[in-house]
C-alpha atoms as a PDB file:
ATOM      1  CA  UNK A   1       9.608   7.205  -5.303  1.00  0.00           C
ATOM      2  CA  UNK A   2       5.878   8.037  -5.727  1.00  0.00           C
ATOM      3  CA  UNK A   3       3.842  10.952  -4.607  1.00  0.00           C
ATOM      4  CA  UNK A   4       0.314  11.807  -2.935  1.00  0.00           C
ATOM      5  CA  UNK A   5      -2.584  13.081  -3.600  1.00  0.00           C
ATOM      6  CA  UNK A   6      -3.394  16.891  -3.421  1.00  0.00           C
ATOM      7  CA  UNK A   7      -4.922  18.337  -0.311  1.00  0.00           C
ATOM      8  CA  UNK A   8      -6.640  21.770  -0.754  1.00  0.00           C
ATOM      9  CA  UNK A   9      -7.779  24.003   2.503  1.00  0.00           C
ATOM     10  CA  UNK A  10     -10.189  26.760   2.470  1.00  0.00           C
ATOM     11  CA  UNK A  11     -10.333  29.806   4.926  1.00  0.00           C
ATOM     12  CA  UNK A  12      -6.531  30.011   4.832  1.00  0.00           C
ATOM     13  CA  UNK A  13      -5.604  33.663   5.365  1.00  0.00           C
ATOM     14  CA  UNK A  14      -2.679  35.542   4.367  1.00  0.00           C
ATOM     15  CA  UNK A  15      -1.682  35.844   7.872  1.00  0.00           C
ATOM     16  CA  UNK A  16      -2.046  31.916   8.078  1.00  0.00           C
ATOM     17  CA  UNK A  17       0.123  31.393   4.655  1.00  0.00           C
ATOM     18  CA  UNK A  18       2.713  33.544   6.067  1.00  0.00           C
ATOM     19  CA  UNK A  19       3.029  31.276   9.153  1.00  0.00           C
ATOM     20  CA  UNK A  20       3.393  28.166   6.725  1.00  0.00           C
ATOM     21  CA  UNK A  21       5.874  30.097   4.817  1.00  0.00           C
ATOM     22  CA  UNK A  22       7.887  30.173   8.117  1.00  0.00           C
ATOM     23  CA  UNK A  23       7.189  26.368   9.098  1.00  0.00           C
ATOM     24  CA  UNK A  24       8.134  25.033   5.657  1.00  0.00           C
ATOM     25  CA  UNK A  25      11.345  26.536   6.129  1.00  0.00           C
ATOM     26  CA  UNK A  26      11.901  24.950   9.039  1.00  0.00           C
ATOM     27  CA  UNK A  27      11.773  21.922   6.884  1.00  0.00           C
ATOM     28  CA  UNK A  28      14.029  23.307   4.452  1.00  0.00           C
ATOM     29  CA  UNK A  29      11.435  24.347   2.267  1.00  0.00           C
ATOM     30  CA  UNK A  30      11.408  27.387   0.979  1.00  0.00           C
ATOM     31  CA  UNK A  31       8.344  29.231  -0.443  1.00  0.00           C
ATOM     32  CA  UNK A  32       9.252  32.242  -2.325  1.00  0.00           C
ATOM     33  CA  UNK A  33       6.085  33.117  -3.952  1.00  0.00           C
ATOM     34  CA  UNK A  34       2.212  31.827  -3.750  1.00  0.00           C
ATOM     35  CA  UNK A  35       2.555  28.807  -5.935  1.00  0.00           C
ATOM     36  CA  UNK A  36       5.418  26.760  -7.005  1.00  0.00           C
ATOM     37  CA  UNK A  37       7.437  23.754  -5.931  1.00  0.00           C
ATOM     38  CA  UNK A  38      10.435  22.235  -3.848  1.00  0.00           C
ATOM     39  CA  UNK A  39      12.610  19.599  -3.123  1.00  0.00           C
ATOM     40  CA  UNK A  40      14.491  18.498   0.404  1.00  0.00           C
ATOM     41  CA  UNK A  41      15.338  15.416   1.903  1.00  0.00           C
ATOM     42  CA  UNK A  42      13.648  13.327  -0.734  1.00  0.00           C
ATOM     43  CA  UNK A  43      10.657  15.083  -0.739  1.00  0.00           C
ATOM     44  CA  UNK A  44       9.023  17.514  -3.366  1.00  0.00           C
ATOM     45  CA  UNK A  45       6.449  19.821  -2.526  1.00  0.00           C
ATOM     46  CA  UNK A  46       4.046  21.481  -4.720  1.00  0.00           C
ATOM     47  CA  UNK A  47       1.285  24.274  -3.485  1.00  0.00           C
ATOM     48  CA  UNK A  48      -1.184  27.064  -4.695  1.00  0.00           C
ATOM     49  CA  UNK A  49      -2.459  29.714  -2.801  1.00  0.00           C
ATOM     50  CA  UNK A  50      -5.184  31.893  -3.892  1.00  0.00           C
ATOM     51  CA  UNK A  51      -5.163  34.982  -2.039  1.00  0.00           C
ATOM     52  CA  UNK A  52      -8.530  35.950  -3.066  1.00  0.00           C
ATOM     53  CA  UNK A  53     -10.283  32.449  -2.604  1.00  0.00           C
ATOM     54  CA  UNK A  54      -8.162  31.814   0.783  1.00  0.00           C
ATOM     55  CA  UNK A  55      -7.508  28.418  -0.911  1.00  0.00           C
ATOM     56  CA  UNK A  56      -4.441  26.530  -0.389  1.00  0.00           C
ATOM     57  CA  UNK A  57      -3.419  23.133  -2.312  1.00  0.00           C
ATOM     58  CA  UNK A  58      -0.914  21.073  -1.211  1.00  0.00           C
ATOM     59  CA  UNK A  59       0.423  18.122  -3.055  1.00  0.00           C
ATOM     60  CA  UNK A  60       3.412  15.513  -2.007  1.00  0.00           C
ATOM     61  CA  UNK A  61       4.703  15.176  -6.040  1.00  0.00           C
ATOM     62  CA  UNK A  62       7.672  12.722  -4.410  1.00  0.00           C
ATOM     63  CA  UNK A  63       8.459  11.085  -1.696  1.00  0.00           C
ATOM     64  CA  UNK A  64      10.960   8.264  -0.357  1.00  0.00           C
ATOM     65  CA  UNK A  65       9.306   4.869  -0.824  1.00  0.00           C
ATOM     66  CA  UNK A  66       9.367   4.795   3.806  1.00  0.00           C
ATOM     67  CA  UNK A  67       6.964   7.625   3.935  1.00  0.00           C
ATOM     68  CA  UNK A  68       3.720   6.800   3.927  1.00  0.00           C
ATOM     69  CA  UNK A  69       1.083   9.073   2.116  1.00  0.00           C
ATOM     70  CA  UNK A  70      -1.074   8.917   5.332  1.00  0.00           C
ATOM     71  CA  UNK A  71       1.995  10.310   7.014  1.00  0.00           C
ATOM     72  CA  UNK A  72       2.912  13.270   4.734  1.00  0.00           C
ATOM     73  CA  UNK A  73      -0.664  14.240   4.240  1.00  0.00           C
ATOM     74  CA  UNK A  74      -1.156  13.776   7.918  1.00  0.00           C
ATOM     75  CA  UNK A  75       1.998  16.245   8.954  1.00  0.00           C
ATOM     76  CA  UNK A  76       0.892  18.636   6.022  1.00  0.00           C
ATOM     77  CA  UNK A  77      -2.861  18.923   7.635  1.00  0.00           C
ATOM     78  CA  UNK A  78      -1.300  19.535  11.163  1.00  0.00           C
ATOM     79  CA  UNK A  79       0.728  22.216   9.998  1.00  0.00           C
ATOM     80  CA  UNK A  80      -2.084  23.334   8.252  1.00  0.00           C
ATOM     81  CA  UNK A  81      -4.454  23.433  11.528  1.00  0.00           C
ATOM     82  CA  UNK A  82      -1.612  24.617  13.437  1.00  0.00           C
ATOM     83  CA  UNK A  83      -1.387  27.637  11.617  1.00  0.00           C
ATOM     84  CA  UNK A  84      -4.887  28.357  10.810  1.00  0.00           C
ATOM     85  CA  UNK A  85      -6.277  27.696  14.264  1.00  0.00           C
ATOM     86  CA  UNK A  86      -8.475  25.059  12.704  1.00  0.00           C
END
């Protein structure tokens, strides 16, 4: 198993990280504090949110070998968009 590159997303509001809080846990992810990691499924997810720079990063650490990194990184940013209205 291999992971991804980081993503990182400006303008991403506390309201915004709160709704990817509640979508991560629909994955089984859960986010517990504004930067950390988790596993699920085969996946590991790591992230970083600075409140005061409204900057998220996002990083696929692991993965099963089936999931493309265009994939992941493409479900992360849709997520992302979904949540931040952008």
């Amino acid at each position: 198993m291999a992971g991804c590159s980081a993503d990182s997303f400006s303008n991403v509001s506390a309201a915004a990280f709160n709704c990817l809080v509640a979508k991560a846990a629909k994955y089984g992810v859960t986010i517990g504090s504004d930067s950390g990691s988790a596993s699920t499924t085969g996946f590991t997810i790591s992230w970083n949110y600075d409140r005061g720079a409204s900057k998220l990063t996002i990083q696929c650490t692991d993965k099963p070998f089936w999931a493309p990194c265009s994939t992941v990184k493409g479900k992360v940013k849709e997520e992302v968009q979904a949540c931040t209205g952008k």
